[in-house]
C-alpha atoms as a PDB file:
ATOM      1  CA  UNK A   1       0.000   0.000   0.000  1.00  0.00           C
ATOM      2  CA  UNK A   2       1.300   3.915  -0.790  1.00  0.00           C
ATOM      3  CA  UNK A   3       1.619   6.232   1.833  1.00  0.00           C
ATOM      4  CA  UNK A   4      -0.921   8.147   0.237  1.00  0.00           C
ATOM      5  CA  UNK A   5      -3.414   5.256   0.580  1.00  0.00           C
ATOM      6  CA  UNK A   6      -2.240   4.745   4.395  1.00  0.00           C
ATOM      7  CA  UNK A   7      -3.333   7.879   5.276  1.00  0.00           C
ATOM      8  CA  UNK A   8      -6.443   8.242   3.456  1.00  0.00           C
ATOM      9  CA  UNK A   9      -7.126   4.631   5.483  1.00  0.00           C
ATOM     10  CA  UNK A  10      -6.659   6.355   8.869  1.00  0.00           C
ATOM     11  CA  UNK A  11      -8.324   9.603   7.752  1.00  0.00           C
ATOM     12  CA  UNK A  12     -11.504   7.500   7.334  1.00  0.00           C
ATOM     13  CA  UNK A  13     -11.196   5.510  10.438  1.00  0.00           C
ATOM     14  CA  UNK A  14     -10.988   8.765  12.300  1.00  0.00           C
ATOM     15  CA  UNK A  15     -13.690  10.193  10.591  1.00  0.00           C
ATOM     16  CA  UNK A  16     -15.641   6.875  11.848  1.00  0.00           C
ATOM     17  CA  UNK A  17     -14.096   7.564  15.665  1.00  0.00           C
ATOM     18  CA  UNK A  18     -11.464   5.326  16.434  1.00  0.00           C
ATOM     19  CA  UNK A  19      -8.222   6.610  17.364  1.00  0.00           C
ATOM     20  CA  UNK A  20      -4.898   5.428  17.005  1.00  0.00           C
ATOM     21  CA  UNK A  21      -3.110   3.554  20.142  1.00  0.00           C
ATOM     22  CA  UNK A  22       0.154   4.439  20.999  1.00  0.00           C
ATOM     23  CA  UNK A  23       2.037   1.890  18.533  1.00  0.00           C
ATOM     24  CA  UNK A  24      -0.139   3.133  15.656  1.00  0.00           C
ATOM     25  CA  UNK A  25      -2.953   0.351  15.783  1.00  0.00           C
ATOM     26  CA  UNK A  26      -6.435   1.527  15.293  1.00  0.00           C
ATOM     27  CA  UNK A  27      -8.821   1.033  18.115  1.00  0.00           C
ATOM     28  CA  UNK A  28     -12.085   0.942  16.898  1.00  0.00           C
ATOM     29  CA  UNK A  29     -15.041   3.455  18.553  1.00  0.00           C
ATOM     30  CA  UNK A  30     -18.085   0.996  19.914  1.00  0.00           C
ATOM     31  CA  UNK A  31     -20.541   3.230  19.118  1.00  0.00           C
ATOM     32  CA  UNK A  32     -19.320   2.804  15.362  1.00  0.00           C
ATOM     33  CA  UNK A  33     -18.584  -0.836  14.710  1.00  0.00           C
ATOM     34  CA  UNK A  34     -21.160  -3.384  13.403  1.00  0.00           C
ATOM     35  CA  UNK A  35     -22.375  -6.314  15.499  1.00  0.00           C
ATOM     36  CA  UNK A  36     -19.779  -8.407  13.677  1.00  0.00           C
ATOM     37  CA  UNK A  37     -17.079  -6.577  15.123  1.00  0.00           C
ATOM     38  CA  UNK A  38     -18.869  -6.665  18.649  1.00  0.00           C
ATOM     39  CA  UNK A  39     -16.147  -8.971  20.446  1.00  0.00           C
ATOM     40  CA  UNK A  40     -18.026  -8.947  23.862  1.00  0.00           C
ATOM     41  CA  UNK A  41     -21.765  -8.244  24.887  1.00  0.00           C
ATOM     42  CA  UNK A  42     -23.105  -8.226  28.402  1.00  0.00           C
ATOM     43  CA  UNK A  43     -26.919 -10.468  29.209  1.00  0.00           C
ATOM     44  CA  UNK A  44     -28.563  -8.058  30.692  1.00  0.00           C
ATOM     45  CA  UNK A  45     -32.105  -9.080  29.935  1.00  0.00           C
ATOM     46  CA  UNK A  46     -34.634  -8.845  31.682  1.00  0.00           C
ATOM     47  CA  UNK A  47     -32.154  -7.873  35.154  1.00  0.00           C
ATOM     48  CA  UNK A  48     -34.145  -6.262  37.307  1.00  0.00           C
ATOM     49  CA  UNK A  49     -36.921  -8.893  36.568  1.00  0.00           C
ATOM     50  CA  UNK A  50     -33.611 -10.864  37.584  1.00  0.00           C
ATOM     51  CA  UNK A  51     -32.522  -9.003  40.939  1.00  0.00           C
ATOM     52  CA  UNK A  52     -36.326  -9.746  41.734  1.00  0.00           C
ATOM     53  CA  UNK A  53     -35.996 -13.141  41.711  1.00  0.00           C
ATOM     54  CA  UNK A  54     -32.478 -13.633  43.443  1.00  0.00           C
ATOM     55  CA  UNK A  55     -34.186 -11.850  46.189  1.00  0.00           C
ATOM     56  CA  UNK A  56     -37.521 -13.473  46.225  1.00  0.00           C
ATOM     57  CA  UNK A  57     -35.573 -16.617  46.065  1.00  0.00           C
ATOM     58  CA  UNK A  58     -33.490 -16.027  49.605  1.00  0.00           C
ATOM     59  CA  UNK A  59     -36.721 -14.375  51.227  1.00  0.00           C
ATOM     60  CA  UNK A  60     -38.783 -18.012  50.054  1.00  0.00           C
ATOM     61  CA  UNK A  61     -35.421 -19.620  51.826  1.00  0.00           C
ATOM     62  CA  UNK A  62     -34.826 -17.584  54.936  1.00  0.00           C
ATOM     63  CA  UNK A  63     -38.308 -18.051  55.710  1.00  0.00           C
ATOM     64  CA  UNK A  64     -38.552 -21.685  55.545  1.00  0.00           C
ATOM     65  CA  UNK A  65     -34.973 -22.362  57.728  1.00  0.00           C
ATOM     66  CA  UNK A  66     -35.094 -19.597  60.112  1.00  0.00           C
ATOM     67  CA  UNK A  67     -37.598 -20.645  62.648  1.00  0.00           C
ATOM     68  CA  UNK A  68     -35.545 -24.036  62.941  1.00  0.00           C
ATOM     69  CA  UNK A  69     -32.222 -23.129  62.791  1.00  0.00           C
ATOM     70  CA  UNK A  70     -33.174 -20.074  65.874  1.00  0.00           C
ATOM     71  CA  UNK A  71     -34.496 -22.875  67.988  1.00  0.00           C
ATOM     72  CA  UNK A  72     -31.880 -25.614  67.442  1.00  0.00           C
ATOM     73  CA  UNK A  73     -28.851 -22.993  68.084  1.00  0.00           C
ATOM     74  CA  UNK A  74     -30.191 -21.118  71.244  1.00  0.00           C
ATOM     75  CA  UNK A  75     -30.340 -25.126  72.500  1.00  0.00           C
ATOM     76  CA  UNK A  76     -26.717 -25.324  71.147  1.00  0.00           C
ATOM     77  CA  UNK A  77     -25.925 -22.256  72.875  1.00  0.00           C
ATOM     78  CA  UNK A  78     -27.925 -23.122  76.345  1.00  0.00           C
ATOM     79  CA  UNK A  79     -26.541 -26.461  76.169  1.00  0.00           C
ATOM     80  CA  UNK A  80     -22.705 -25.543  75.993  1.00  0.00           C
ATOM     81  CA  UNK A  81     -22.927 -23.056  78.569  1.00  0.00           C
ATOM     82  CA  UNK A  82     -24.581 -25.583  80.606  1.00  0.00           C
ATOM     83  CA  UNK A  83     -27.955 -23.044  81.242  1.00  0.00           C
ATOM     84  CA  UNK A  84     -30.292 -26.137  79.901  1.00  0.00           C
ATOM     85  CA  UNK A  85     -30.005 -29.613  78.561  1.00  0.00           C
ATOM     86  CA  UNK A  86     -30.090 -29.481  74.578  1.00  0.00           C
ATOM     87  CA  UNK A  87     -33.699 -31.299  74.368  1.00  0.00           C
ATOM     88  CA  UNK A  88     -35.184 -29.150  77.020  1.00  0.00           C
ATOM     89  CA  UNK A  89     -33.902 -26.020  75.497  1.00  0.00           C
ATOM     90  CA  UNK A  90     -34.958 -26.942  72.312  1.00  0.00           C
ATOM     91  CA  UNK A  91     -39.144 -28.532  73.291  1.00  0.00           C
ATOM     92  CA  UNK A  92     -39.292 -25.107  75.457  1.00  0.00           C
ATOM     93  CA  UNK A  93     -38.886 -23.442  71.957  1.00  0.00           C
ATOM     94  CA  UNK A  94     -40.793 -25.310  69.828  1.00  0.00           C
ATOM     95  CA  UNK A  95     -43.470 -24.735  73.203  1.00  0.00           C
ATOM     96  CA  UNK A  96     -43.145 -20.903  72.049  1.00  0.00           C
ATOM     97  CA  UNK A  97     -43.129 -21.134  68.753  1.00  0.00           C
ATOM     98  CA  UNK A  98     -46.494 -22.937  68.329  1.00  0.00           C
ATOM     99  CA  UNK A  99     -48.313 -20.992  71.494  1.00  0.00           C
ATOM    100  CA  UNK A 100     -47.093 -17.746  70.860  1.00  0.00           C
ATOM    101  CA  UNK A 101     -45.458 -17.944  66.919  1.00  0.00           C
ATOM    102  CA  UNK A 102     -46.258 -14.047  66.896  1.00  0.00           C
ATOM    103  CA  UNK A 103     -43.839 -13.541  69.564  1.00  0.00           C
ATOM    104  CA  UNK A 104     -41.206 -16.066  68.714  1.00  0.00           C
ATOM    105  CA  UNK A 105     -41.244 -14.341  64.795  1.00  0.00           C
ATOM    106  CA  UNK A 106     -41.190 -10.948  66.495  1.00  0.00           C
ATOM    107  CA  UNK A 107     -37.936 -12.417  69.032  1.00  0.00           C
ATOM    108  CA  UNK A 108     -34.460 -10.777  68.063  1.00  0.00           C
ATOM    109  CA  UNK A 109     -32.986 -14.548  67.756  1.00  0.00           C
ATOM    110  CA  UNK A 110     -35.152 -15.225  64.996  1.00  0.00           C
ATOM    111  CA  UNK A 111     -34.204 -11.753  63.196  1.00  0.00           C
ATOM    112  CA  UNK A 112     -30.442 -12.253  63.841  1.00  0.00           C
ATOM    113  CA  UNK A 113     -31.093 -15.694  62.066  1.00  0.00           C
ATOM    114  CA  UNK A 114     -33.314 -14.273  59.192  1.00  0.00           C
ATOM    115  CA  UNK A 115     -31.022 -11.577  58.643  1.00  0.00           C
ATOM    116  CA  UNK A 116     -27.873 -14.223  58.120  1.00  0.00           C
ATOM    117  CA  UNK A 117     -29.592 -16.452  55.652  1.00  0.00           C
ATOM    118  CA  UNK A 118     -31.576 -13.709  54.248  1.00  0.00           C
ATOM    119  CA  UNK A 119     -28.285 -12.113  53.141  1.00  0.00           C
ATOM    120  CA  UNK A 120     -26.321 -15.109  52.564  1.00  0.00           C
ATOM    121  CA  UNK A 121     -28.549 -16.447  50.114  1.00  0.00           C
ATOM    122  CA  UNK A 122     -29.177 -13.034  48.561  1.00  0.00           C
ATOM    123  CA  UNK A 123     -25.157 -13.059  48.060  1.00  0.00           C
ATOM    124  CA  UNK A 124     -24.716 -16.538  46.390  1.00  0.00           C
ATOM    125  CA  UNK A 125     -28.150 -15.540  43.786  1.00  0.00           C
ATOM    126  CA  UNK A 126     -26.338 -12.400  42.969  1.00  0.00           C
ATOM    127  CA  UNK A 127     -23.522 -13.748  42.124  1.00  0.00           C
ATOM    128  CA  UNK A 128     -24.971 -15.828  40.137  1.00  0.00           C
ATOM    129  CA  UNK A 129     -26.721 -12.882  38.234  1.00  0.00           C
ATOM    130  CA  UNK A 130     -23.430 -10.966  37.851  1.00  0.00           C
ATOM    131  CA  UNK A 131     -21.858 -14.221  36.613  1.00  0.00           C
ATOM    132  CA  UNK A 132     -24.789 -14.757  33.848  1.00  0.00           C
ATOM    133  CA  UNK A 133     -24.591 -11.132  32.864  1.00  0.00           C
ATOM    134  CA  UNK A 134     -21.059 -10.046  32.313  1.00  0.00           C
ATOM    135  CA  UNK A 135     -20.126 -13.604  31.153  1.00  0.00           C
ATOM    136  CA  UNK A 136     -22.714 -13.816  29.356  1.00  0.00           C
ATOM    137  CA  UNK A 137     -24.600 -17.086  29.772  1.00  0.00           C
ATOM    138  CA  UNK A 138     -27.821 -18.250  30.105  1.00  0.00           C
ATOM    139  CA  UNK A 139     -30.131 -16.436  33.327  1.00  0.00           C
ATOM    140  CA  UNK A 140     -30.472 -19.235  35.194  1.00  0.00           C
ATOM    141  CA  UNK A 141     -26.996 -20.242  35.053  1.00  0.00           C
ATOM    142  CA  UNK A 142     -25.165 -21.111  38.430  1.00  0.00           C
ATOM    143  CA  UNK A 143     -21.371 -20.875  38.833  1.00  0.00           C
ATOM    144  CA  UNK A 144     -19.083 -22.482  41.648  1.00  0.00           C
ATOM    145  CA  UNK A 145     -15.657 -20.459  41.369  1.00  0.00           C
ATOM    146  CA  UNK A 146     -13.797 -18.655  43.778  1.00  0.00           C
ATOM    147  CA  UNK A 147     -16.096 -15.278  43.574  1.00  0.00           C
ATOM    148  CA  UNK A 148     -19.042 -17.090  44.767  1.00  0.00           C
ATOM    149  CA  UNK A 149     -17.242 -18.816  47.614  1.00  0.00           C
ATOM    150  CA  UNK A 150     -15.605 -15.452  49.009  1.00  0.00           C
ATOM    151  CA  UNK A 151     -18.844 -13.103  48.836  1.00  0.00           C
ATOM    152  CA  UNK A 152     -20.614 -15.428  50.461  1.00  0.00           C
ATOM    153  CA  UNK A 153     -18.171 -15.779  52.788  1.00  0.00           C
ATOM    154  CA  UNK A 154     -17.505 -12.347  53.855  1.00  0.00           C
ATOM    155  CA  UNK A 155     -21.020 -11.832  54.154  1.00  0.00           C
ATOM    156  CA  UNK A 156     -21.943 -14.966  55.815  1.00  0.00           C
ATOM    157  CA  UNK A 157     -19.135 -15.051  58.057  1.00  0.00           C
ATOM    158  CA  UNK A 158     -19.204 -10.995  59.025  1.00  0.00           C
ATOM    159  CA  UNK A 159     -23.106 -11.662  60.099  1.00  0.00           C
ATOM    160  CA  UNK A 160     -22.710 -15.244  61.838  1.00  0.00           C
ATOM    161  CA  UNK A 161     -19.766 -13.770  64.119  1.00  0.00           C
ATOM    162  CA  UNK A 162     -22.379 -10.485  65.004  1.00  0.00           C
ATOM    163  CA  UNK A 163     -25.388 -13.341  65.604  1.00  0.00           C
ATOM    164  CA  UNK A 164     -22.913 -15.842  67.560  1.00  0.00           C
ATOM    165  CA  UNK A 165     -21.525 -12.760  70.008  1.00  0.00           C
ATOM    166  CA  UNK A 166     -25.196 -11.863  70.586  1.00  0.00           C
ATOM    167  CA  UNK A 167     -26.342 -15.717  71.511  1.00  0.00           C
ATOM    168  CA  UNK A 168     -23.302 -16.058  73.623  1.00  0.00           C
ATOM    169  CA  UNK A 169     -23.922 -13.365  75.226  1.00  0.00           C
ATOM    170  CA  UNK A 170     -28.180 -14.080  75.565  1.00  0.00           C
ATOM    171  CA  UNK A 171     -27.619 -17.314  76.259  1.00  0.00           C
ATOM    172  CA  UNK A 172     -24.287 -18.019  77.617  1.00  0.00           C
ATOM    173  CA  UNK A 173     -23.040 -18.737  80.954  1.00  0.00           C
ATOM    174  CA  UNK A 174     -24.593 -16.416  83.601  1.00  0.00           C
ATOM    175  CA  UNK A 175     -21.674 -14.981  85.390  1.00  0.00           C
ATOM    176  CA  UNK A 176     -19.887 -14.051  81.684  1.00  0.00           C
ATOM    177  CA  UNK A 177     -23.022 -12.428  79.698  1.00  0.00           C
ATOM    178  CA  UNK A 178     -21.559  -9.529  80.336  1.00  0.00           C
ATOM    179  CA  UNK A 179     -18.517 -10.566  78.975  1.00  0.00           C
ATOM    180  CA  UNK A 180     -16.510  -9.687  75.268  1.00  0.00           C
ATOM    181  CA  UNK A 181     -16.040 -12.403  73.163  1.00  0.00           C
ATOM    182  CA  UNK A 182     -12.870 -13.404  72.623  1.00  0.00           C
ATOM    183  CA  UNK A 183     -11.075 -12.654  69.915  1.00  0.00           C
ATOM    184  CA  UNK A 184      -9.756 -16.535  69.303  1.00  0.00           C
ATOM    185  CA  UNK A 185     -13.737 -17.699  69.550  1.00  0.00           C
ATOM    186  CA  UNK A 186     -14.247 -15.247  66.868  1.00  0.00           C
ATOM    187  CA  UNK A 187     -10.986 -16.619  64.637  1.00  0.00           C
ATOM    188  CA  UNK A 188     -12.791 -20.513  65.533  1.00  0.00           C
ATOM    189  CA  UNK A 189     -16.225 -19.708  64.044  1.00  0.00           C
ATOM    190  CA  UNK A 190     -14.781 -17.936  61.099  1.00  0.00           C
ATOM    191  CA  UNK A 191     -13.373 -21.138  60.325  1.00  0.00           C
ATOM    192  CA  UNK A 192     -16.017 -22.853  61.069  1.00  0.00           C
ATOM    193  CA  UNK A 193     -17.859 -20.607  58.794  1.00  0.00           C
ATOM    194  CA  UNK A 194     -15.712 -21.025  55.980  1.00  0.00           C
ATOM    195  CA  UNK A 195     -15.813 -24.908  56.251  1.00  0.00           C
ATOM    196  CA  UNK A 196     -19.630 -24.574  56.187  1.00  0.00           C
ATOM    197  CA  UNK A 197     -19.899 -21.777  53.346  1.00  0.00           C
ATOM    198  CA  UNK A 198     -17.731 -24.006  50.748  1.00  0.00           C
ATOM    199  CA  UNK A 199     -19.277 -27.157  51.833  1.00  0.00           C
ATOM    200  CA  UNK A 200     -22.597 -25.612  50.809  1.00  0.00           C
ATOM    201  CA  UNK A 201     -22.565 -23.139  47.888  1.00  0.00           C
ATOM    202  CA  UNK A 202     -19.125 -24.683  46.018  1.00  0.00           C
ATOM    203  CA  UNK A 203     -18.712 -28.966  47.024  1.00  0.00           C
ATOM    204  CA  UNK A 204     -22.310 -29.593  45.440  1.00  0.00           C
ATOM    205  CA  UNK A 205     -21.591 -29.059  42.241  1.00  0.00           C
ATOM    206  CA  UNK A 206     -18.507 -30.812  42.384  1.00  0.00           C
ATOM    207  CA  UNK A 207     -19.667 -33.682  44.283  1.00  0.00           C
ATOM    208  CA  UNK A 208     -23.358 -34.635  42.640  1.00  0.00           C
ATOM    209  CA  UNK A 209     -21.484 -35.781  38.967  1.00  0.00           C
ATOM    210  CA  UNK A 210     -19.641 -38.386  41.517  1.00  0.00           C
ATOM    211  CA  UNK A 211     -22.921 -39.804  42.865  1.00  0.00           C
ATOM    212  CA  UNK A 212     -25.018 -42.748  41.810  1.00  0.00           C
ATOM    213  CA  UNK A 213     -27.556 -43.281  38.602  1.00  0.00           C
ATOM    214  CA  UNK A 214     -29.677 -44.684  42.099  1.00  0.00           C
ATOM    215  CA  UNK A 215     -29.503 -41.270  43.681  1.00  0.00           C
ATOM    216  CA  UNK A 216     -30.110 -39.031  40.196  1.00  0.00           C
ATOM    217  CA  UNK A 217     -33.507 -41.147  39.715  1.00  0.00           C
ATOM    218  CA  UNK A 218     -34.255 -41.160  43.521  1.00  0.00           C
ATOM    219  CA  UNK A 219     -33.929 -37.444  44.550  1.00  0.00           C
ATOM    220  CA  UNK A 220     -30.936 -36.273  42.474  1.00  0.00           C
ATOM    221  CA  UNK A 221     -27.716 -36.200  42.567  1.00  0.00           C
ATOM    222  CA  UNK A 222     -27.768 -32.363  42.988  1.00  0.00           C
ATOM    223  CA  UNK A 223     -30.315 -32.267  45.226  1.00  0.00           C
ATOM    224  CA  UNK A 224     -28.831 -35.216  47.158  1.00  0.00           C
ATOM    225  CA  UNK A 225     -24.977 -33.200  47.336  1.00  0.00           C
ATOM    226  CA  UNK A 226     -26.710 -30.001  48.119  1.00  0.00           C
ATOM    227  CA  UNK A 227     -27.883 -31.766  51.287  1.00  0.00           C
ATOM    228  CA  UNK A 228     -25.018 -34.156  51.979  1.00  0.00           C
ATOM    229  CA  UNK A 229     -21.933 -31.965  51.588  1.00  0.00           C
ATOM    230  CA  UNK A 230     -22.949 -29.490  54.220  1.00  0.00           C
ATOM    231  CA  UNK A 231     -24.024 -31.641  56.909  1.00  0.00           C
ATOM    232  CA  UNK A 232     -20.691 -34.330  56.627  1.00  0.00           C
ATOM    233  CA  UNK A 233     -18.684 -31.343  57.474  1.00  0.00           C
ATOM    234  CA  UNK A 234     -20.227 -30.691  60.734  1.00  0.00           C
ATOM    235  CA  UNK A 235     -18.189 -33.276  62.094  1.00  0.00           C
ATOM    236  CA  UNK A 236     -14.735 -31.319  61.398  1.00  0.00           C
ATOM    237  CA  UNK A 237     -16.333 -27.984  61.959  1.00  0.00           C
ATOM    238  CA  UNK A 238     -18.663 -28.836  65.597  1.00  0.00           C
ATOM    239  CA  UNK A 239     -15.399 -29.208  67.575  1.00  0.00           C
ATOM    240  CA  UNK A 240     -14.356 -25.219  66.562  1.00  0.00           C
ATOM    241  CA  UNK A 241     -17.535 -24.136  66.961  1.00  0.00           C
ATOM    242  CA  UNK A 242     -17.646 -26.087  70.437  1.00  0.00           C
ATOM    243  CA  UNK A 243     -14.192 -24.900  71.118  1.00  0.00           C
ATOM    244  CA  UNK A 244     -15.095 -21.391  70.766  1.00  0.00           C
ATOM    245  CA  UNK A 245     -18.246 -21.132  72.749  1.00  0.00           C
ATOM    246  CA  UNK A 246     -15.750 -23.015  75.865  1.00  0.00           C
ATOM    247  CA  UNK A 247     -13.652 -20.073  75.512  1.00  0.00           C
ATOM    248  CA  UNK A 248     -16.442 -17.632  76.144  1.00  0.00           C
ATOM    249  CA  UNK A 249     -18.583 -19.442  78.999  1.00  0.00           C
ATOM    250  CA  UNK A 250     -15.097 -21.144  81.059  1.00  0.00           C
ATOM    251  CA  UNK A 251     -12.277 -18.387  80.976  1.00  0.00           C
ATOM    252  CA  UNK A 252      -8.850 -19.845  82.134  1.00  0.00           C
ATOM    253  CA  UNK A 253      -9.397 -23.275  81.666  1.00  0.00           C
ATOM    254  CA  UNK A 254      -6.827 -25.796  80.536  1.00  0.00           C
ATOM    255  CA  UNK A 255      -6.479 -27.058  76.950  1.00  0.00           C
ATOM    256  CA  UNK A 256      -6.867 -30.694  78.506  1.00  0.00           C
ATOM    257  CA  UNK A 257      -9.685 -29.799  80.186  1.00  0.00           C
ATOM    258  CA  UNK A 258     -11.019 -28.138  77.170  1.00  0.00           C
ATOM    259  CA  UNK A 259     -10.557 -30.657  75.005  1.00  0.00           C
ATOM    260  CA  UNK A 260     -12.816 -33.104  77.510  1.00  0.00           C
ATOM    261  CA  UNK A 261     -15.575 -30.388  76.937  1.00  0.00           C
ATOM    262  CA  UNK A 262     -15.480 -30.408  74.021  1.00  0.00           C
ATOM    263  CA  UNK A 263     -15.671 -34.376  73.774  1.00  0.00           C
ATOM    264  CA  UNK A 264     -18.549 -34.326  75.698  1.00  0.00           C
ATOM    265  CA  UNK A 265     -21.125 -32.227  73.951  1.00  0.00           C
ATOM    266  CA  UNK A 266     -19.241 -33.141  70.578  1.00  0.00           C
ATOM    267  CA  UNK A 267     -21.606 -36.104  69.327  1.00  0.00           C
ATOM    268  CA  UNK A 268     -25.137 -34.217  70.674  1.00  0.00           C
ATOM    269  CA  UNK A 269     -23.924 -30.925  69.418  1.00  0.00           C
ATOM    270  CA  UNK A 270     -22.659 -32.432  65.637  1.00  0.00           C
ATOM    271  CA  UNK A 271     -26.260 -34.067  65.300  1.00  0.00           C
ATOM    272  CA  UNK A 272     -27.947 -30.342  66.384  1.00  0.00           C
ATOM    273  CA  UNK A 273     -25.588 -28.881  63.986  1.00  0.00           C
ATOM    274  CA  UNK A 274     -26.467 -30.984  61.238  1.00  0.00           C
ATOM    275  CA  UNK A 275     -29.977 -30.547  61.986  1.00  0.00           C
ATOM    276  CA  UNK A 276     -29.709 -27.024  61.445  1.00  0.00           C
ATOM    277  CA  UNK A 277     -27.494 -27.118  58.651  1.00  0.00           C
ATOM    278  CA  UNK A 278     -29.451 -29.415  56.602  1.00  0.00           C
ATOM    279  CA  UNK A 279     -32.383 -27.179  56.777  1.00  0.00           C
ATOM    280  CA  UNK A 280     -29.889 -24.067  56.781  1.00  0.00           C
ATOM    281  CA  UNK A 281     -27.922 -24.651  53.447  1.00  0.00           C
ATOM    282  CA  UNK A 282     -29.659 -28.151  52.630  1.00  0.00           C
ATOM    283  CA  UNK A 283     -33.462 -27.829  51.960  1.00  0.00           C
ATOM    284  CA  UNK A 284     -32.985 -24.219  52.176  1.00  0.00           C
ATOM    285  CA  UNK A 285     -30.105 -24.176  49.165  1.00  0.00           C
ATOM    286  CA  UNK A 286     -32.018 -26.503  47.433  1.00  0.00           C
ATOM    287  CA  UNK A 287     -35.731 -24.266  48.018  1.00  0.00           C
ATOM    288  CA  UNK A 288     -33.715 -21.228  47.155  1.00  0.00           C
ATOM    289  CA  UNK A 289     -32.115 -22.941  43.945  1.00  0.00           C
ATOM    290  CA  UNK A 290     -35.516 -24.125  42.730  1.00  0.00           C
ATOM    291  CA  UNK A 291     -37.322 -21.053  43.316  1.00  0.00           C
ATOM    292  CA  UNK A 292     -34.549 -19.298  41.737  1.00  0.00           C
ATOM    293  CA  UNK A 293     -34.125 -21.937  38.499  1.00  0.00           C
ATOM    294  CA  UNK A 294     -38.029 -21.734  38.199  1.00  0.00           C
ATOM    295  CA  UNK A 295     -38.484 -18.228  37.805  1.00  0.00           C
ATOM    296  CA  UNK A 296     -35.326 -17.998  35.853  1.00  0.00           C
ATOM    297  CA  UNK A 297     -36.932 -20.332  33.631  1.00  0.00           C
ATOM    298  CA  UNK A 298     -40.232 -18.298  33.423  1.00  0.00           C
ATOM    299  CA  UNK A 299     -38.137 -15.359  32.343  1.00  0.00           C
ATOM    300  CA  UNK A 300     -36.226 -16.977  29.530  1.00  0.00           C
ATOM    301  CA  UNK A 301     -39.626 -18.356  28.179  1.00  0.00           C
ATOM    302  CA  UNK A 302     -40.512 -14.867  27.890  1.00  0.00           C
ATOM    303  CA  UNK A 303     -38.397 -13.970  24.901  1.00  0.00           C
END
């Protein structure tokens, strides 16, 4: 090509609106280039139709695990800080719940506990959303990478550690209600947390393809790892969240004598744990997942 021709070439281009880069390459102006030339274009159909649903989703959730999950950790809680056996913490609740449900919904246990999954669940749809938009992909796609696992996980974690210090402190040990929590319980049920969090939102996915053709015509192999993962870690992370709670209600004891605590409420307090979990991030992920796919799905057959 001439020089003359070269810079008739750019002449036009810039007459189009792209400019030249620093080593002379012509970047071409969005506004100006055909859909051919469109190298990346964000789903953003029907969003806030979208947003709707991530958060009618978590609300459908929350609502269904929250009334559980407030009852089975106050006995948790009661039951650790040796206030009330585990079952008669946990029938005096349920007693309240059905005589006086107005009261028990209006309690500030069961808001702390609506507020975490509310929010948690909220998180992990959103992310989806973001995912499916900027990728783009499908609406009702799901992802399991690392950006899922971490906003959940801030969020999850920052709430459960505000909720935990609160129980402690309603239902903890009598002469340390009063007390700060400290700062090691709050290192023990971040971990615990984070166990919890991946088990729930980023195993399943990974874990139902390994499962039977028995359980994918039974229940379904995602439905089945959505409830499975969650609750088989409760046996690594019931020990921290034991340990933790020790460190609260029994100041100054010894890590021996700890660790005998901790052995003794360890099998009642896994079973609680995976009661509350299963309903938590079990039937509630897989509600919130099905009310999410289904209105998803209602969306895309919109057009």
């Amino acid at each position: 090509m001439s020089n003359g021709a070269g810079r008739n070439s750019v002449t036009d281009a810039k007459e189009h609106g792209s400019s030249l880069t620093a080593t002379g390459i012509l970047k071409p102006n969005p506004a100006t280039v055909g859909p051919s030339m469109n190298l990346h274009q964000w789903n953003a159909k029907h969003l806030p139709s979208r947003i709707a649903s991530d958060a009618a989703s978590a609300v459908c959730a929350a609502g269904l695990v929250a009334p559980l999950i407030t009852i089975l950790d106050r006995g948790i809680m009661e039951n650790a800080s040796g206030r009330s056996p585990l079952m008669s913490s946990i029938s005096s609740s349920f007693r309240a719940l059905f005589s006086r449900p107005h009261t028990f919904l209006a309690s500030r246990p069961f808001r702390l506990i609506s507020t975490v999954y509310f929010s948690t669940y909220l998180v992990a749809n959103s992310i989806d959303t973001f995912h499916s938009t900027l990728c783009p992909s499908p609406i009702g796609h799901t992802t399991s990478g690392p950006s899922k696992f971490l906003a959940t996980s801030a969020v999850n974690m920052s709430l459960c550690l505000y909720k935990d210090s609160q129980f402690a402190q309603m239902f903890g040990a009598a002469s340390t209600s009063r007390n700060p929590i400290p700062k090691a319980s709050y290192a023990l049920f971040a971990l615990r947390d984070s166990l919890t969090i991946f088990a729930s939102f980023n195993l399943p996915p990974l874990v139902a393809p390994l499962l039977s053709e028995g359980t994918e015509k039974a229940v379904g192999r995602a439905n089945a790892a959505q409830i499975l993962a969650p609750a088989a870690v409760q046996i690594i992370s019931t020990p921290l969240h034991l340990w933790g709670l020790d460190l609260y209600n029994r100041p100054g004891m010894s890590v021996a004598e700890r660790m005998r605590q901790v052995g003794r409420n360890w099998v009642g307090s896994t079973a609680a744990r995976m009661g509350r979990i299963v309903p938590a991030f079990g039937f509630g992920g897989v509600v919130n997942s099905g009310v999410r796919r289904r209105l998803m799905g209602r969306l895309e057959g919109c057009g």
